[in-house]
N, C-alpha and C. Protein backbone atom coordinates (compact mmCIF):
# COMPACT_ATOMS: atom_id res chain seq x y z
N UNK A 1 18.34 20.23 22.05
CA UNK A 1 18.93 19.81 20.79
C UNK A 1 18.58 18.34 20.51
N UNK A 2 18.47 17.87 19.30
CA UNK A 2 17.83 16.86 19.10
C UNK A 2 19.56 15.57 18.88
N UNK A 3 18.78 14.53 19.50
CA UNK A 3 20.02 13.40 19.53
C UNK A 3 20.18 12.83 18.45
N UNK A 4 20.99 11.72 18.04
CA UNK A 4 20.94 11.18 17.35
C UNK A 4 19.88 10.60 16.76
N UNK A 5 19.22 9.53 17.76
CA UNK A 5 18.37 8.62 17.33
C UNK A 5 17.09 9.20 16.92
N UNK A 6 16.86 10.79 16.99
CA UNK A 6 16.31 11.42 15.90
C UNK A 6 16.31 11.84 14.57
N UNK A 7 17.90 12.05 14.35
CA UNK A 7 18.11 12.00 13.31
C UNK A 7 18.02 10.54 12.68
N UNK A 8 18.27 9.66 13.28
CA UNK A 8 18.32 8.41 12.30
C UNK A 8 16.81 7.95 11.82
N UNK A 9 15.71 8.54 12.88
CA UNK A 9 14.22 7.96 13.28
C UNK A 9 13.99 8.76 11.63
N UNK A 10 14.21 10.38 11.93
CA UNK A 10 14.23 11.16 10.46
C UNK A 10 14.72 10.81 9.30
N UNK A 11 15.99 10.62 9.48
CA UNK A 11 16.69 10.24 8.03
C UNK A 11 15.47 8.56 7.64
N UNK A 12 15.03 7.56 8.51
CA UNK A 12 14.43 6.57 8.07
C UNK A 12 13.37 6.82 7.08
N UNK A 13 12.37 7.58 7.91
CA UNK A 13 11.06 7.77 7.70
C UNK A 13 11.11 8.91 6.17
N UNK A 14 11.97 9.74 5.76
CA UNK A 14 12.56 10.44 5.03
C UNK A 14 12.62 9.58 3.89
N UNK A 15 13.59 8.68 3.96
CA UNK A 15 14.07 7.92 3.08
C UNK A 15 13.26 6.79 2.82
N UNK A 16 12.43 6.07 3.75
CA UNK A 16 11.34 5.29 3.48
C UNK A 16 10.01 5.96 2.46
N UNK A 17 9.85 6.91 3.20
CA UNK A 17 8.59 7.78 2.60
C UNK A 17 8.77 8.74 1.91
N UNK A 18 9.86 9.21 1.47
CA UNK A 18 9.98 10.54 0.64
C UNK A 18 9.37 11.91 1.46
N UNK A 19 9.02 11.63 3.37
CA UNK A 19 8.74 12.82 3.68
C UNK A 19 9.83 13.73 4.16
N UNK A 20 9.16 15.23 4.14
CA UNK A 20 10.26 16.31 4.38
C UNK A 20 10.26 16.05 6.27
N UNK A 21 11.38 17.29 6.54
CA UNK A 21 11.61 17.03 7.98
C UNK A 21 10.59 17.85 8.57
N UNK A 22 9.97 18.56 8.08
CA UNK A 22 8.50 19.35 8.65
C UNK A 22 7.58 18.32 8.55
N UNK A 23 7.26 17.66 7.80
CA UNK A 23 6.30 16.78 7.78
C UNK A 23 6.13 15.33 8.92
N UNK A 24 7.76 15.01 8.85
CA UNK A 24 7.70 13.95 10.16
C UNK A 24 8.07 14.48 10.99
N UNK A 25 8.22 15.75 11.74
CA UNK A 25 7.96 16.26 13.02
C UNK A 25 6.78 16.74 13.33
N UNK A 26 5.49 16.69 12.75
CA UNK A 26 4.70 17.13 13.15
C UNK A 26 3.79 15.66 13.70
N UNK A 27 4.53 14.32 13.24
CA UNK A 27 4.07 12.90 14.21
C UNK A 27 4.33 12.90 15.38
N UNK A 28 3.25 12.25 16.18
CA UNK A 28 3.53 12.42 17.49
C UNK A 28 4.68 11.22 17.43
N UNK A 29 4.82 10.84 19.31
CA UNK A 29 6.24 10.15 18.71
C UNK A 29 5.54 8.52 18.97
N UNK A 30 4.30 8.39 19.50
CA UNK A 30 3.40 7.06 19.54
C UNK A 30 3.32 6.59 17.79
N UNK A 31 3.31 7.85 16.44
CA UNK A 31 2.83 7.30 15.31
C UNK A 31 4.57 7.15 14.66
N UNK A 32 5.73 8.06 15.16
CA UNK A 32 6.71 7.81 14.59
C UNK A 32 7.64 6.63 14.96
N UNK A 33 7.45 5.74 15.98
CA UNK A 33 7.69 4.70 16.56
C UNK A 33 6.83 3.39 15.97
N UNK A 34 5.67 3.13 15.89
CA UNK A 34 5.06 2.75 14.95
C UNK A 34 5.68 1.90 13.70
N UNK A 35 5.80 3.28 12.89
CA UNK A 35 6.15 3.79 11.61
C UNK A 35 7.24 2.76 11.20
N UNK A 36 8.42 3.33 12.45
CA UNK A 36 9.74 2.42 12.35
C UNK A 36 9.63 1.07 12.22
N UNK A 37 8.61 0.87 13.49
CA UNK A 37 8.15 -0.80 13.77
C UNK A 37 7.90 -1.86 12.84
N UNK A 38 6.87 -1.02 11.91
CA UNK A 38 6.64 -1.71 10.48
C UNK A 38 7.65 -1.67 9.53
N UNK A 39 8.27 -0.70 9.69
CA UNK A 39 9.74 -0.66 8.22
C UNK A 39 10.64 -1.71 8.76
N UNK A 40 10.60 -1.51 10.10
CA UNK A 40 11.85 -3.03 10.30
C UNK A 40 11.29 -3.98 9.80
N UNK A 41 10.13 -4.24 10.33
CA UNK A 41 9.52 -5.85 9.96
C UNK A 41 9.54 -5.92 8.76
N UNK A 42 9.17 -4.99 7.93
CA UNK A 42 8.76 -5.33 6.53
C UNK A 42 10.31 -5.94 5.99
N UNK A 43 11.55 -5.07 6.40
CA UNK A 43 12.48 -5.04 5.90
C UNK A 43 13.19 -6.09 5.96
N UNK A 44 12.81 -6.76 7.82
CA UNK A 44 13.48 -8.25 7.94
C UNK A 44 13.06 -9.25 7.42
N UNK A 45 11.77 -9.12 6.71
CA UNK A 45 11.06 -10.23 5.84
C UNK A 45 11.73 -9.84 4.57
N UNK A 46 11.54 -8.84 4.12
CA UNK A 46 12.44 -8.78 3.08
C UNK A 46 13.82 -9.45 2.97
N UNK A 47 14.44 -9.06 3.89
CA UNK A 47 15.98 -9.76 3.97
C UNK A 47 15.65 -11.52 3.94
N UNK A 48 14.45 -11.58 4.64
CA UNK A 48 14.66 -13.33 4.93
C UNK A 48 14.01 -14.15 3.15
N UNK A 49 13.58 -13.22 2.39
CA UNK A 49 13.00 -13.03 1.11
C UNK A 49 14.11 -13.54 0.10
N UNK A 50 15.10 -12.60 0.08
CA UNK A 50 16.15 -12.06 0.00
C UNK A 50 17.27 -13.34 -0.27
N UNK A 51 17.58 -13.88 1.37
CA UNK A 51 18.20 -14.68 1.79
C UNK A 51 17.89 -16.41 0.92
N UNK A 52 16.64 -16.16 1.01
CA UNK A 52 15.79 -17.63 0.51
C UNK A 52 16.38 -17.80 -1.11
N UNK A 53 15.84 -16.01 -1.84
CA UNK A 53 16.22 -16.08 -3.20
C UNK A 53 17.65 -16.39 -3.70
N UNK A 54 19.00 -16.33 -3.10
CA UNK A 54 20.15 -16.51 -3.05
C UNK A 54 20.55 -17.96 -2.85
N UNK A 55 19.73 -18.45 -1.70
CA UNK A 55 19.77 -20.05 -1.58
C UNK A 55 19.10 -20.56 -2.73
N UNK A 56 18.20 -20.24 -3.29
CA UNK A 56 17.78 -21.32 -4.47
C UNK A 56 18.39 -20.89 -5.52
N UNK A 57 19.22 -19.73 -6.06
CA UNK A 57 19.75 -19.39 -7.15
C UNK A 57 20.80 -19.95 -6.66
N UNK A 58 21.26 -20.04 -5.77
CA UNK A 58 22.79 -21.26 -5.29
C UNK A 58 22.83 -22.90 -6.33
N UNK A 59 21.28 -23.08 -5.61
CA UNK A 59 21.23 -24.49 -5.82
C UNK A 59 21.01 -25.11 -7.22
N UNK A 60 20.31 -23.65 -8.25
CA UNK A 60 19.57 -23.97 -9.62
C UNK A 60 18.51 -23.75 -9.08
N UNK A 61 17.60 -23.61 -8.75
CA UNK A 61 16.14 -23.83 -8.17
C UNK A 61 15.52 -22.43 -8.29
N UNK A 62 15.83 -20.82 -8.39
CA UNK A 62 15.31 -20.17 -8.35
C UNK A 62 13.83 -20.24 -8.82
N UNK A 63 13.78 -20.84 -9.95
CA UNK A 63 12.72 -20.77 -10.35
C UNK A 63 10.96 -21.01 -9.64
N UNK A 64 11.79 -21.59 -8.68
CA UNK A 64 10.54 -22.24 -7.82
C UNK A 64 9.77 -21.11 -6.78
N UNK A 65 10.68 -20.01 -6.71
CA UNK A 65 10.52 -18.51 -5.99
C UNK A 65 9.19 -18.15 -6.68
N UNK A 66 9.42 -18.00 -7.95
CA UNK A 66 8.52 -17.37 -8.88
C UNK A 66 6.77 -18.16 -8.98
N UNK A 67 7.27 -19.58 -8.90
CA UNK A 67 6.00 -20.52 -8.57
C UNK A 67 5.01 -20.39 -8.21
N UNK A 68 5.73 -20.10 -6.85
CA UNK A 68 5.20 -19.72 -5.54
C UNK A 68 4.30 -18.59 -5.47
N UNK A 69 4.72 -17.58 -5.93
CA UNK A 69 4.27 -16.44 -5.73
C UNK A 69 3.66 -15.66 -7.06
N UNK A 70 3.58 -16.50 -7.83
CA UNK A 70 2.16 -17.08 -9.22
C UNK A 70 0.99 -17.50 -8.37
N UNK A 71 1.37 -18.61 -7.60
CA UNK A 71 0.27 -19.08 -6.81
C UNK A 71 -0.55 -18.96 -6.05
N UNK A 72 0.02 -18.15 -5.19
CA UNK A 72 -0.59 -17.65 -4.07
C UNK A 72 -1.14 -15.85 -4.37
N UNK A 73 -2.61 -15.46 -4.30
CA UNK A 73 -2.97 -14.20 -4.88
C UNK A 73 -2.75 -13.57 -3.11
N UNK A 74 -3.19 -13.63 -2.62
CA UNK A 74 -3.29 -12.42 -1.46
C UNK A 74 -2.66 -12.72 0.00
N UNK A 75 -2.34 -14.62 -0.13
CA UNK A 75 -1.48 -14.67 1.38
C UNK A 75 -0.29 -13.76 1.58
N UNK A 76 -0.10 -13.87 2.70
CA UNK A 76 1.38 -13.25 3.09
C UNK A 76 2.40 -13.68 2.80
N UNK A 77 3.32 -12.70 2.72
CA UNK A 77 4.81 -13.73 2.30
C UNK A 77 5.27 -14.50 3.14
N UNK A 78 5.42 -14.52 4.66
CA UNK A 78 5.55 -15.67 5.42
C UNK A 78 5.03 -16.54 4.80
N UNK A 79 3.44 -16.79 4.28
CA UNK A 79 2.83 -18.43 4.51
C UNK A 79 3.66 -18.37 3.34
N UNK A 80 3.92 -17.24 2.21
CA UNK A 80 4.55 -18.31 0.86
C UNK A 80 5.71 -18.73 0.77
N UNK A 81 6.59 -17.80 1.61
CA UNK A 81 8.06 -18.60 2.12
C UNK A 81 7.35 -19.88 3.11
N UNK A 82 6.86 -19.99 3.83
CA UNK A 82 6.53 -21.47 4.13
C UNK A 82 6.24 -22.54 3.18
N UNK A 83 5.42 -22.42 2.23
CA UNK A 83 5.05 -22.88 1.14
C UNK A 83 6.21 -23.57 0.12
N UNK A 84 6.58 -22.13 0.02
CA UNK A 84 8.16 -22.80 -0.77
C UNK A 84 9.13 -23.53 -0.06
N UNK A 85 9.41 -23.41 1.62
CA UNK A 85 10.33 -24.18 2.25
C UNK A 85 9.62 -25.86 1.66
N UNK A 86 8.46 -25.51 1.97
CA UNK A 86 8.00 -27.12 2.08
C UNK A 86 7.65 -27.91 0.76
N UNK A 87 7.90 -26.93 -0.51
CA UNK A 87 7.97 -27.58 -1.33
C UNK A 87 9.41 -28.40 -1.51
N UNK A 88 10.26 -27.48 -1.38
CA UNK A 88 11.52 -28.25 -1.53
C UNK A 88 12.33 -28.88 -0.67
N UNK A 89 10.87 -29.23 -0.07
CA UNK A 89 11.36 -30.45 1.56
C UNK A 89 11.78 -29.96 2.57
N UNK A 90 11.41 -28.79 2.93
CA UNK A 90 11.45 -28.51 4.19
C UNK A 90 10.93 -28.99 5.24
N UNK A 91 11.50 -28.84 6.53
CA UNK A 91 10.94 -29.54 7.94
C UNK A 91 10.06 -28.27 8.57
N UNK A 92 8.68 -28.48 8.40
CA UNK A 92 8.00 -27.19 8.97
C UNK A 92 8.14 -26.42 10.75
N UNK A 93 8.80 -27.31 11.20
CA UNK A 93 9.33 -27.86 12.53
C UNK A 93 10.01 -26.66 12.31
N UNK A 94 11.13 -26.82 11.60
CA UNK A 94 12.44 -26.28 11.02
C UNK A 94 12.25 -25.08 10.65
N UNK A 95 11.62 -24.73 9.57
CA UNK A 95 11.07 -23.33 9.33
C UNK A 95 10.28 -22.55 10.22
N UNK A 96 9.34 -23.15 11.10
CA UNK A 96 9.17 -21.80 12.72
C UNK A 96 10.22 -21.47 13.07
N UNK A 97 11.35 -22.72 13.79
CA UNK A 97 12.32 -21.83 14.55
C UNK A 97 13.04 -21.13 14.13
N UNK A 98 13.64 -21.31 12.63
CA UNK A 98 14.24 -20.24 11.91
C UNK A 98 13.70 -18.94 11.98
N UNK A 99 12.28 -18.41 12.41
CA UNK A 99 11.28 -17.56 12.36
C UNK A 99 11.70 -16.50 13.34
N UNK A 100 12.25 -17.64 14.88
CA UNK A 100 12.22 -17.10 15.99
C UNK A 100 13.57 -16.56 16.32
């Protein structure tokens, strides 16, 4: 019988991808592990995305979100959340360890 943390691995990949439950059982479990790996990450950058956009709509500053990401055509969103920390005076020092 299948445990939980299958169902949750399912309900993810389901709800991430719009696939059926025939379709993500036929991943081995090297590509459905993976799978997860990247949806977290993507998701915790998102949140830290997220987090950033709330702090500058705090401050008045949103606008500078949008700047940013006018500017930059194909980097990653890390370097452009770096970008934007350090426009509005960030300590780059400061922004790795927040990273870690």
């Amino acid at each position: 019988m299948f445990n939980n943390e299958i169902f949750q691995i399912i309900d993810l990949l389901a709800s991430e991808y719009g696939w059926s439950i025939e379709e993500i059982l036929q991943l081995d479990v090297f590509e459905a592990i993976q799978l997860v790996k990247a949806i977290r990450e993507r998701k915790k950058q998102d949140l830290k995305l997220l987090g950033l956009a709330v702090g500058l709509a705090f401050v008045g500053k949103l606008e500078k979100l949008d700047e940013v990401f006018e500017e930059k055509g194909e980097e990653t969103t890390l370097g452009q959340l770096q970008d934007l920390y350090m426009k509005l005076g960030g300590d780059l020092k400061k922004f790795k360890e927040m990273l870690n």
